[in-house]
C-alpha atoms as a PDB file:
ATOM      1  CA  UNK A   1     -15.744  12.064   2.810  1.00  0.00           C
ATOM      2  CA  UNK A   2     -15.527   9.017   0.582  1.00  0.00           C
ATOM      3  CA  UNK A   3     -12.116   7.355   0.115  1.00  0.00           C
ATOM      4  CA  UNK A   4     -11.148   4.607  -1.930  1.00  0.00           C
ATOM      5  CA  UNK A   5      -8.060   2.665  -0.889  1.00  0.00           C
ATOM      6  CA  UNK A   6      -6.069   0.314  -2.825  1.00  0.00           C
ATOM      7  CA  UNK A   7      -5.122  -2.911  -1.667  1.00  0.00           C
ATOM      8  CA  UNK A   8      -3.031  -5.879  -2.840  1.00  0.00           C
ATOM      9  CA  UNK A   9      -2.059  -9.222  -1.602  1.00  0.00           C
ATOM     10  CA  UNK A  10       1.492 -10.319  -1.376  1.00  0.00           C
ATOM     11  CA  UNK A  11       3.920 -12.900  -0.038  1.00  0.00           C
ATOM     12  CA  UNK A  12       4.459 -12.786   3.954  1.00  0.00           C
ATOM     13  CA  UNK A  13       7.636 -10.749   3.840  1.00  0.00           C
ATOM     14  CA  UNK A  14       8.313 -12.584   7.005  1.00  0.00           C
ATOM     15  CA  UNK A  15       9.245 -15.452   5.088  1.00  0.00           C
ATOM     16  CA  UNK A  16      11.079 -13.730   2.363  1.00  0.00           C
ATOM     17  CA  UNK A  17      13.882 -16.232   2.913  1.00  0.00           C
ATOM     18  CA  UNK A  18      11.940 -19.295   1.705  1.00  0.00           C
ATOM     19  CA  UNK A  19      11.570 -17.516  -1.709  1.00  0.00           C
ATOM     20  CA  UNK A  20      13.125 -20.110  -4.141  1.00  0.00           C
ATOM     21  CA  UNK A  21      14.117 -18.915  -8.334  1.00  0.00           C
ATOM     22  CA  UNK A  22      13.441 -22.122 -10.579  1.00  0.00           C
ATOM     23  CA  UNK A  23      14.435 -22.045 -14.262  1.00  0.00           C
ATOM     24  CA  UNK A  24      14.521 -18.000 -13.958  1.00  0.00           C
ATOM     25  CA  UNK A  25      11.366 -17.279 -12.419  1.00  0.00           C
ATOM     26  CA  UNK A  26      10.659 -16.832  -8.586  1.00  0.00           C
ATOM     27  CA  UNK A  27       8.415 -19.083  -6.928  1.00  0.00           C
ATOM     28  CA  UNK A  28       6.097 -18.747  -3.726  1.00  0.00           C
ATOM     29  CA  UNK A  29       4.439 -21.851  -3.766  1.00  0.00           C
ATOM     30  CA  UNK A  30       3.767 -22.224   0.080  1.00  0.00           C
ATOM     31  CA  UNK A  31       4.289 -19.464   1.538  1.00  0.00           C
ATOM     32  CA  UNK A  32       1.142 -17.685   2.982  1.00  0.00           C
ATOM     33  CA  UNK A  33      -0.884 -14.488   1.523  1.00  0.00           C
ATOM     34  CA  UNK A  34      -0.926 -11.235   3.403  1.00  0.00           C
ATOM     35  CA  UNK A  35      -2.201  -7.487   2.941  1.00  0.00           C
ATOM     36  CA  UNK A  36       0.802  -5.681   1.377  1.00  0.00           C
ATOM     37  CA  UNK A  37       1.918  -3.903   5.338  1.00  0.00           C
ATOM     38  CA  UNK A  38       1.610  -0.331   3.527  1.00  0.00           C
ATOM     39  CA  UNK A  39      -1.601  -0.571   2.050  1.00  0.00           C
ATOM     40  CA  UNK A  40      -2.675  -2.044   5.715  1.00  0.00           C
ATOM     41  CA  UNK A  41      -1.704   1.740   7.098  1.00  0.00           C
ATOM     42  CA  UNK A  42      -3.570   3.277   4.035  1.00  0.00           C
ATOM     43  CA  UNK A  43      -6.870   1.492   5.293  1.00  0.00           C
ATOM     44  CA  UNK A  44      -6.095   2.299   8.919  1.00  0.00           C
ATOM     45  CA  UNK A  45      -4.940   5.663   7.363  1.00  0.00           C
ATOM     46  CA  UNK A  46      -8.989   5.343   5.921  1.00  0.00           C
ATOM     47  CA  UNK A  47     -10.673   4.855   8.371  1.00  0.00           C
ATOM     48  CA  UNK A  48      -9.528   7.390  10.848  1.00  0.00           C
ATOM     49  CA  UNK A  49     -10.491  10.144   8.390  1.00  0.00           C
ATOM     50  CA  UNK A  50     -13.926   8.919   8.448  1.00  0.00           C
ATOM     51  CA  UNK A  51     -14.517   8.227  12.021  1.00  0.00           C
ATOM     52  CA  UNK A  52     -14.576   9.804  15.388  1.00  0.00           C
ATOM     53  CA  UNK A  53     -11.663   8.312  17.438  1.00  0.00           C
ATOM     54  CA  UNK A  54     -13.542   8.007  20.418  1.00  0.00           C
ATOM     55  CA  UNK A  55     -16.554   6.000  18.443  1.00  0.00           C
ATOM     56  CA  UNK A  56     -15.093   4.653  16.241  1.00  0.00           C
ATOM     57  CA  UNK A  57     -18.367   2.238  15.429  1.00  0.00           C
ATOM     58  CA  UNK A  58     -19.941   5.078  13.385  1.00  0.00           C
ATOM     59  CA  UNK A  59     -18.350   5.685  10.000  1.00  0.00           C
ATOM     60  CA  UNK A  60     -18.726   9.045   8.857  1.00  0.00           C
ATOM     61  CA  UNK A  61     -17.863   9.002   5.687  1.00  0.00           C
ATOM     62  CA  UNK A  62     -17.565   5.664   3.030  1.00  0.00           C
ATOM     63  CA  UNK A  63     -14.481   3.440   2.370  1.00  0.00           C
ATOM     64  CA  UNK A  64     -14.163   1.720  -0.540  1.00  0.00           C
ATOM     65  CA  UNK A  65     -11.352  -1.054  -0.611  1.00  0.00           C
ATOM     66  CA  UNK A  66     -10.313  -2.203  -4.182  1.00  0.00           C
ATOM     67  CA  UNK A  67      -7.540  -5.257  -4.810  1.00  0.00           C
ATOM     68  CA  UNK A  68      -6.499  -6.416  -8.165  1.00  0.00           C
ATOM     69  CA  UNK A  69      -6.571  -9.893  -8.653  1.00  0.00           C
ATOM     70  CA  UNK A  70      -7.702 -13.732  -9.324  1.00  0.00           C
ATOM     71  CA  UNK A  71     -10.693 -15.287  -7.074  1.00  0.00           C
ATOM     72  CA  UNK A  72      -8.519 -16.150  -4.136  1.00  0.00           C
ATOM     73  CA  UNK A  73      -7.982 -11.974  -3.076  1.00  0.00           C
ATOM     74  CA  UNK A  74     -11.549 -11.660  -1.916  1.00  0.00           C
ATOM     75  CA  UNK A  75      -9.928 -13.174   1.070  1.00  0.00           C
ATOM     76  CA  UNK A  76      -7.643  -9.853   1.555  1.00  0.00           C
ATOM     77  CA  UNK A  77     -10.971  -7.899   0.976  1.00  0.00           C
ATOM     78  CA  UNK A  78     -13.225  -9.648   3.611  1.00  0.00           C
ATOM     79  CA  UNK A  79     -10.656  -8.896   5.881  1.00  0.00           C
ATOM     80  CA  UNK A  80     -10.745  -5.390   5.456  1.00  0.00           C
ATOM     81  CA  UNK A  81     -14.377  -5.244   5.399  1.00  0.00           C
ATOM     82  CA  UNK A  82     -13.999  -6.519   9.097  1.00  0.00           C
ATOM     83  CA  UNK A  83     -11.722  -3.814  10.286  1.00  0.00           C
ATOM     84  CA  UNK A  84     -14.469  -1.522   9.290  1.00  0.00           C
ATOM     85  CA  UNK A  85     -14.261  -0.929   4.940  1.00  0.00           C
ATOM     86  CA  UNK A  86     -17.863  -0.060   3.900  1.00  0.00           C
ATOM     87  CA  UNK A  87     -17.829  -1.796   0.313  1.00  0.00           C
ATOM     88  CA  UNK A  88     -15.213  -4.065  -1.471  1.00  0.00           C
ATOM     89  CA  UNK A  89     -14.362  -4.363  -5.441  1.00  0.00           C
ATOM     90  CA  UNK A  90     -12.315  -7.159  -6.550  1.00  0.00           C
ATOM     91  CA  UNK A  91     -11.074  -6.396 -10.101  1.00  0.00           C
ATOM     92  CA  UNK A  92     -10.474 -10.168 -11.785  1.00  0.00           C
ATOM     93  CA  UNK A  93      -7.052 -10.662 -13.284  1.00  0.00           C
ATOM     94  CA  UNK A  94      -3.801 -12.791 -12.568  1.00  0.00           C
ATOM     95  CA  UNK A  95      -1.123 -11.734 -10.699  1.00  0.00           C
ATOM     96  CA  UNK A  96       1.166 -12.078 -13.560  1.00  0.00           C
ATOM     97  CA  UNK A  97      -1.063  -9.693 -16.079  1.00  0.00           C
ATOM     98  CA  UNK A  98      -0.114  -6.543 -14.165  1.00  0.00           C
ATOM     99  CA  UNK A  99       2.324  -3.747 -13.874  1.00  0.00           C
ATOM    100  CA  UNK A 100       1.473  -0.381 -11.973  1.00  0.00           C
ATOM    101  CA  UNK A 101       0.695   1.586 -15.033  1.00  0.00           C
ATOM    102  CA  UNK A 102      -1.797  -1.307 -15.876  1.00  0.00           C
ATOM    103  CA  UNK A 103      -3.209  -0.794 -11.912  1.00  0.00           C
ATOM    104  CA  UNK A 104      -3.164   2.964 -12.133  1.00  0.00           C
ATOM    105  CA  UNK A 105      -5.406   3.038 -15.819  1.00  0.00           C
ATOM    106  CA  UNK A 106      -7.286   0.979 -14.323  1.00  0.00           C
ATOM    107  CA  UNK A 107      -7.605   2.726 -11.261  1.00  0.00           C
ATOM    108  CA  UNK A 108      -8.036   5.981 -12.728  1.00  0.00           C
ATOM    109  CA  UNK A 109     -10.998   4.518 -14.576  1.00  0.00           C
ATOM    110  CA  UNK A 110     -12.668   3.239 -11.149  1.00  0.00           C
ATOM    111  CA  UNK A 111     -11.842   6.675 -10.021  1.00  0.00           C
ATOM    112  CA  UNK A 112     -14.284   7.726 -12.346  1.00  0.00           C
ATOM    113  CA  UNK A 113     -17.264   5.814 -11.534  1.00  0.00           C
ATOM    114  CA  UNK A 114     -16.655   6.007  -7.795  1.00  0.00           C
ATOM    115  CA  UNK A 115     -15.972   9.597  -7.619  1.00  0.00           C
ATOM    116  CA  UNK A 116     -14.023   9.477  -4.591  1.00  0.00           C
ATOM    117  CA  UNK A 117     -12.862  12.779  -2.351  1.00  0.00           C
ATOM    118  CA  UNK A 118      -9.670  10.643  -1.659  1.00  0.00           C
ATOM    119  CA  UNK A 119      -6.995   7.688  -3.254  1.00  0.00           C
ATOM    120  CA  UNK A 120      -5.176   6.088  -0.298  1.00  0.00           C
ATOM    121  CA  UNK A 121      -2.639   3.967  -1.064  1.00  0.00           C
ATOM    122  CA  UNK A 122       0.453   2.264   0.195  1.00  0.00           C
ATOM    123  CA  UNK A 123       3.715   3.822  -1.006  1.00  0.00           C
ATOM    124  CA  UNK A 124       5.016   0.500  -2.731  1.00  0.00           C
ATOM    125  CA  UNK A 125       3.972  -3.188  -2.234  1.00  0.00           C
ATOM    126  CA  UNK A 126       6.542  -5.070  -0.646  1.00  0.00           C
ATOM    127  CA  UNK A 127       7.199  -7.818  -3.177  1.00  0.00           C
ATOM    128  CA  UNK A 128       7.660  -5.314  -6.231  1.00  0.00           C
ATOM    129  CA  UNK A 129       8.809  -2.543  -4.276  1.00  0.00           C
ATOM    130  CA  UNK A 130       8.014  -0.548  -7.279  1.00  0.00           C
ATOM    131  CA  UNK A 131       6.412   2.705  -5.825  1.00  0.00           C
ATOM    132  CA  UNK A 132       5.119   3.933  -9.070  1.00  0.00           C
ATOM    133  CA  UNK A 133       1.060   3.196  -8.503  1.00  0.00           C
ATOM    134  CA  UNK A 134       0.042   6.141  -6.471  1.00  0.00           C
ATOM    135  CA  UNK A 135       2.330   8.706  -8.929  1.00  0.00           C
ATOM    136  CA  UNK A 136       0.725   7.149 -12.186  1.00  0.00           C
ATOM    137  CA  UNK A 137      -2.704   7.920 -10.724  1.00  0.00           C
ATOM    138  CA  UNK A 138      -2.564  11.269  -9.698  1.00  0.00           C
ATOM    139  CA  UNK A 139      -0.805  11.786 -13.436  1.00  0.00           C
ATOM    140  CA  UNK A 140      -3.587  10.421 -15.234  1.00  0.00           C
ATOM    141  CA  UNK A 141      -6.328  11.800 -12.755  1.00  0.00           C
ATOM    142  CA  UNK A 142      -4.654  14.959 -13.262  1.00  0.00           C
ATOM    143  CA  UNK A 143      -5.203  15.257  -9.493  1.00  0.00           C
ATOM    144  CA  UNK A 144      -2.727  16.919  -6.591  1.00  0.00           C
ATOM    145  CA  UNK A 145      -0.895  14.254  -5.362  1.00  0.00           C
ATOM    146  CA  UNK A 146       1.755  14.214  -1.841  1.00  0.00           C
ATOM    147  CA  UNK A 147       4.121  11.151  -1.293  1.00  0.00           C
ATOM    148  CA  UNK A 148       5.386   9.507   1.177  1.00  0.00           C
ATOM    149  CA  UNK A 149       2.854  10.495   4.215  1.00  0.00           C
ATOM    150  CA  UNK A 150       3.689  10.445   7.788  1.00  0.00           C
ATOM    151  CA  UNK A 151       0.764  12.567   9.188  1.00  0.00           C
ATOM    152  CA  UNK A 152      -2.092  13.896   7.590  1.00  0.00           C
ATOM    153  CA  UNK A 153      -4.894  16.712   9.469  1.00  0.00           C
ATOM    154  CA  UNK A 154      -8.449  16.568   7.431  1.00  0.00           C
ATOM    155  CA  UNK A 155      -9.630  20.073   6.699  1.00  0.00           C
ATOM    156  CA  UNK A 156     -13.175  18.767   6.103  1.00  0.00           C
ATOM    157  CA  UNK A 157     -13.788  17.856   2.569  1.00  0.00           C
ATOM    158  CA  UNK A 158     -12.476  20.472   1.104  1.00  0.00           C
ATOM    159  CA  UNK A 159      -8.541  19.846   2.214  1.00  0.00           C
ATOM    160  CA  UNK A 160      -6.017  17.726   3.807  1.00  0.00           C
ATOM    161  CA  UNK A 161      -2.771  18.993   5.563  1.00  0.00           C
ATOM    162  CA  UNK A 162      -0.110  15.964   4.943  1.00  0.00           C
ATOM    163  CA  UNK A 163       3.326  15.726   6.135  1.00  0.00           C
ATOM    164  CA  UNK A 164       5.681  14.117   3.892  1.00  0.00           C
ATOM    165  CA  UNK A 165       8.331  11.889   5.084  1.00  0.00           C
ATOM    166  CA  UNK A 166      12.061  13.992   3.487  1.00  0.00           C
ATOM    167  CA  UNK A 167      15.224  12.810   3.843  1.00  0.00           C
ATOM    168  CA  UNK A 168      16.189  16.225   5.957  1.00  0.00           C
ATOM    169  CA  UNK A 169      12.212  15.462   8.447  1.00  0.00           C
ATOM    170  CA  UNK A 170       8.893  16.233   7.107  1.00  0.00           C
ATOM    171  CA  UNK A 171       7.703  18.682   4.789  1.00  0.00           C
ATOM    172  CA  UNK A 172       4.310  19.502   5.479  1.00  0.00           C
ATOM    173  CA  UNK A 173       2.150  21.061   2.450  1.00  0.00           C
ATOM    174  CA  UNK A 174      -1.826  21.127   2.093  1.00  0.00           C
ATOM    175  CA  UNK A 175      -3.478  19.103  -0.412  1.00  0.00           C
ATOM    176  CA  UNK A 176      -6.959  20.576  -2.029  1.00  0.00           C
ATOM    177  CA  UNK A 177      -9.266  17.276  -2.605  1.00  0.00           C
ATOM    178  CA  UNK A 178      -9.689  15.851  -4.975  1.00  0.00           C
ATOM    179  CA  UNK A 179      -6.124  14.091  -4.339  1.00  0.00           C
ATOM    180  CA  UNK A 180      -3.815  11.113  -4.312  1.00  0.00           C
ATOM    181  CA  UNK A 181      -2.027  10.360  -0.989  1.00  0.00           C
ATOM    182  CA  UNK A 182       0.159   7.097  -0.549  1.00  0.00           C
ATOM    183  CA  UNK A 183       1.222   6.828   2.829  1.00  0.00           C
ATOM    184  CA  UNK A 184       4.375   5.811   5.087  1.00  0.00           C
ATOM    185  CA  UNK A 185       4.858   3.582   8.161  1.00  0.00           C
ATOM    186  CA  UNK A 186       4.725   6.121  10.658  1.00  0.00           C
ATOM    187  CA  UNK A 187       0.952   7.034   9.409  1.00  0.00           C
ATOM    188  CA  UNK A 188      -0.461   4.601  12.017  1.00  0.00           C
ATOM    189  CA  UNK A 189       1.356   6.228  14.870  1.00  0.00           C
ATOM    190  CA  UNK A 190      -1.347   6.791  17.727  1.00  0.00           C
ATOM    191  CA  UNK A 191      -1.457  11.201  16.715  1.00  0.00           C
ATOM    192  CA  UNK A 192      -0.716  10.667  12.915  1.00  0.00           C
ATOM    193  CA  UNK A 193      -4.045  11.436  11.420  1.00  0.00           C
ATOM    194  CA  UNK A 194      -6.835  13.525  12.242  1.00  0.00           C
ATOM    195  CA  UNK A 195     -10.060  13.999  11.264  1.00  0.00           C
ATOM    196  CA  UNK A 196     -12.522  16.799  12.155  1.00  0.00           C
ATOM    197  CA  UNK A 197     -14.741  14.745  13.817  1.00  0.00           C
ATOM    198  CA  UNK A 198     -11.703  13.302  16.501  1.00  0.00           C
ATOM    199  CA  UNK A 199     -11.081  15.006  19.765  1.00  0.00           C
ATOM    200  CA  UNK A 200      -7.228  16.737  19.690  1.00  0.00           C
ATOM    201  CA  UNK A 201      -6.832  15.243  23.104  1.00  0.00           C
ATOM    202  CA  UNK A 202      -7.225  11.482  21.660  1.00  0.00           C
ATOM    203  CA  UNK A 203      -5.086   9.337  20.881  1.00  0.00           C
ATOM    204  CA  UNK A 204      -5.382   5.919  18.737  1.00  0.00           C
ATOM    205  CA  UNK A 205      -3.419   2.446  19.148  1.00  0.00           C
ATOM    206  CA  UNK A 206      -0.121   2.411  17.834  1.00  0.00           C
ATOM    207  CA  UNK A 207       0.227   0.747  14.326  1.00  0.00           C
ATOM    208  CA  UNK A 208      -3.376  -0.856  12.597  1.00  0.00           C
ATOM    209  CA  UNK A 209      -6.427  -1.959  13.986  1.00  0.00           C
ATOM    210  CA  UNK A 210      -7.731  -6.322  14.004  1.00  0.00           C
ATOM    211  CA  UNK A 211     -11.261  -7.132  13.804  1.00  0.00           C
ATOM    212  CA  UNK A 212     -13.336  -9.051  16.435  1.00  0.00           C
ATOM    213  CA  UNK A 213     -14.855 -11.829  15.597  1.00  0.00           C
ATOM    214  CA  UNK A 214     -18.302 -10.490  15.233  1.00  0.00           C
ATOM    215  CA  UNK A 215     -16.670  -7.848  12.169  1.00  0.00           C
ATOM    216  CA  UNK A 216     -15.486 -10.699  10.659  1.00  0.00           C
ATOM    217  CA  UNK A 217     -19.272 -12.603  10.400  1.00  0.00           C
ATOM    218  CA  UNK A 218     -20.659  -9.030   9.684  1.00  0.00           C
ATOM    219  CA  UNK A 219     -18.097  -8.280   7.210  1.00  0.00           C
ATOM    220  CA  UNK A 220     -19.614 -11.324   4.765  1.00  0.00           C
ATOM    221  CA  UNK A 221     -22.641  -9.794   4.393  1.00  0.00           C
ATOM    222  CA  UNK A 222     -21.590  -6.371   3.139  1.00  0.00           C
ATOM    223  CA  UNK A 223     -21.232  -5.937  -0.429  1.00  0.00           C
ATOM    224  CA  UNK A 224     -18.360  -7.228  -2.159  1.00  0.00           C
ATOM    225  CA  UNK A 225     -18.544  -6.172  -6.599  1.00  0.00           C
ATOM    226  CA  UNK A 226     -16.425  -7.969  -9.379  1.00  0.00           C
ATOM    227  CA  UNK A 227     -15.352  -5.878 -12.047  1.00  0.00           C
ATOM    228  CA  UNK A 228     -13.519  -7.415 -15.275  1.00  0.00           C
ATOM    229  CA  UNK A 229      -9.778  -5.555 -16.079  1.00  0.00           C
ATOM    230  CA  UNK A 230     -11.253  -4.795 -19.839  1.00  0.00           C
ATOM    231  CA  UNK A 231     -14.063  -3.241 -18.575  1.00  0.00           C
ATOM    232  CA  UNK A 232     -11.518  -0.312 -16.975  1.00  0.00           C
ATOM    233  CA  UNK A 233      -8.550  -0.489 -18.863  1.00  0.00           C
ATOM    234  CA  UNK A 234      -9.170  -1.918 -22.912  1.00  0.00           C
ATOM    235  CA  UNK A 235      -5.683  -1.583 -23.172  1.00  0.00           C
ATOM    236  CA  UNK A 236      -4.303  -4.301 -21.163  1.00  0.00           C
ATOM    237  CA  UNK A 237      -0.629  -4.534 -22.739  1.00  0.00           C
ATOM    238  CA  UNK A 238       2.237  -3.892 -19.932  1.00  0.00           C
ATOM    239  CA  UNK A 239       4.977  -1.616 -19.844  1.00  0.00           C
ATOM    240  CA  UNK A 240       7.340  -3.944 -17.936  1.00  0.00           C
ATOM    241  CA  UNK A 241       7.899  -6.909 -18.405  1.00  0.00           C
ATOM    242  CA  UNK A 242      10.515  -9.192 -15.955  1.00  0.00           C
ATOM    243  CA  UNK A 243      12.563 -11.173 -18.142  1.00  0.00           C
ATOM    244  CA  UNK A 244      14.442 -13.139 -15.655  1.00  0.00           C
ATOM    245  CA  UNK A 245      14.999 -13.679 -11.708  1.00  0.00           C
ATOM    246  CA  UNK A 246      18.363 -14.587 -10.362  1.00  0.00           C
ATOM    247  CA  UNK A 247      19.463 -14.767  -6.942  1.00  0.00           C
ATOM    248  CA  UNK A 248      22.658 -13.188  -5.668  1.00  0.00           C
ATOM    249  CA  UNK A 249      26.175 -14.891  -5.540  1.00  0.00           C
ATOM    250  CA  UNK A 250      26.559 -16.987  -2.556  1.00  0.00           C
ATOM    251  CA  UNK A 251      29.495 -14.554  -0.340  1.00  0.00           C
ATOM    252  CA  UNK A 252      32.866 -15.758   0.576  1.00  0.00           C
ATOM    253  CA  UNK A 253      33.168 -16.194   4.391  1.00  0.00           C
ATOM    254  CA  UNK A 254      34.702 -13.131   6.373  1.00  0.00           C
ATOM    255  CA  UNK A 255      38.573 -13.366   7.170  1.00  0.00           C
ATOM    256  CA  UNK A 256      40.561 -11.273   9.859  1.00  0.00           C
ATOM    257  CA  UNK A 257      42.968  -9.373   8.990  1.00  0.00           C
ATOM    258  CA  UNK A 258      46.143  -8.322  11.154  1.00  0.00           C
ATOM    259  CA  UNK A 259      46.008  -4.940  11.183  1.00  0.00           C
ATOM    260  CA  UNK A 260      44.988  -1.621   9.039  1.00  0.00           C
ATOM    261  CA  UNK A 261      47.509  -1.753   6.398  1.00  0.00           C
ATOM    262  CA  UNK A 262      46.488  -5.140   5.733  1.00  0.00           C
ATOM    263  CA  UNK A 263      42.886  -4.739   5.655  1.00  0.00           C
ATOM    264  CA  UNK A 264      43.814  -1.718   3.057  1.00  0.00           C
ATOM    265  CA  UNK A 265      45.644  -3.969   1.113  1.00  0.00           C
ATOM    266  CA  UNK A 266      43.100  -6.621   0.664  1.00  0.00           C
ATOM    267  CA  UNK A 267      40.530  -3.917   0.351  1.00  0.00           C
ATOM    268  CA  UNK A 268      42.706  -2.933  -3.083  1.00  0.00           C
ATOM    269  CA  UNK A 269      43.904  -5.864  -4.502  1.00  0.00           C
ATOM    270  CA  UNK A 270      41.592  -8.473  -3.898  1.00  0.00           C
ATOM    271  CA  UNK A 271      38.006  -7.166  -3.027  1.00  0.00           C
ATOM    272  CA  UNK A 272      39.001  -3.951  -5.506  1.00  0.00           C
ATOM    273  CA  UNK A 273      37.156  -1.065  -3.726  1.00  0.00           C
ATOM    274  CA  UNK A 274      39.531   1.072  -3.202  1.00  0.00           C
END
């Protein structure tokens, strides 16, 4: 099975509240770069599906890893060439020159030239929080598509079984491949995905695999292709376009309030809820 997975870079979420908004626009200037957490579980998602869980050192099967982005993301893609990606594609634009239909042309055009039995990918990037890549894709692949994935069982290359994350549990359907899958959090739970080649009685880590050292030095020699946004998508205008940032009024401190009929009565007449 091949599988391409998408990957993008994006502020540490763990320092969210160091975000600043200057003049309208938000700025991350030093705060560190990390693997959106989502498209972290679509890799891990990856490379269980081509692997044997009890050897996991022989990929059977080929992951592609593909970021969007300026000179600097090649970092993002090294690193998932050392958890165990076969090849890497870094498609050259700025950060501010995309929108997910932009990523998902252009994605659908690498789809094309890969020819991939399976699109992994996150089901929204933390700094956007969008979720509108993986959707886009499957639309303009004209490929089956299932959202939101909290398990998924490989049938071979042929079909996947994929249990969707529902507001009332999980909805399990089966996907013929070609397909588009973006994946949950609970994907990298240690009995979450299955391949044919893993044992039913084994179970994997909880949450994703880190490289050794000795992935990391191996991962700079495998191959890692730069492809030019007008070379996949001539059409490079976006269909959103943020206007301006603002951060949220600064709340009033909490008061107390001496009993129920009071609270009701503020609740009306001065915070105007009720």
């Amino acid at each position: 099975m091949k599988i391409l997975v998408s990957l993008k870079r994006v502020a540490d979420p763990d320092n969210a509240n160091k975000v600043k908004v200057t003049s309208g626009k938000i700025e991350t200037t030093g705060l560190e770069w990390k693997p959106n957490p989502f498209d972290e579980y679509a890799l891990e998602t990856a490379l269980r599906l081509t692997e044997n869980g009890a050897n996991t050192k022989a990929r059977l099967g080929e992951v592609v890893v593909v970021t969007f982005g300026p000179k600097e993301t090649e970092t993002t893609l090294r690193a998932a060439l050392a958890t165990g990606a076969d090849r890497a594609i870094r498609v050259d634009a700025a950060d501010d020159t995309l929108d997910g239909d932009l990523v998902a042309r252009a994605l659908a055009a690498l789809v094309a030239k890969e020819k991939p039995d399976l699109v992994l990918v996150g089901k929204q990037a933390v700094d956007g929080d969008a979720n509108q890549v993986g959707q886009l894709l499957a639309e303009y692949l004209g490929w089956p598509q299932a959202t939101f994935a909290g398990s998924i069982q490989s049938e071979g290359d042929k079909s996947l079984v994929v249990g969707r994350e529902v507001d009332g549990g999980t909805l399990k359907l089966r996907v013929t491949l070609p397909a588009v899958v973006s994946v949950d959090l609970r994907i990298v739970a240690p009995k979450s995905v299955r391949s044919v080649h893993t044992p039913a009685t084994h179970n994997y880590a909880d949450g994703v695999r880190f490289a050794a050292l000795m992935a990391i030095m191996a991962a700079k020699k495998k191959p890692l292709a730069e492809v030019k946004l007008a070379d996949l998508a001539p059409d490079t205008a976006l269909r959103i376009k943020y206007l301006r940032a603002e951060l949220p009024p600064s709340r009033k401190a909490g008061i107390k309030v001496k009993s129920v009929e009071d609270l009701v009565q503020k609740l009306k007449t001065e915070a105007k809820v009720l």
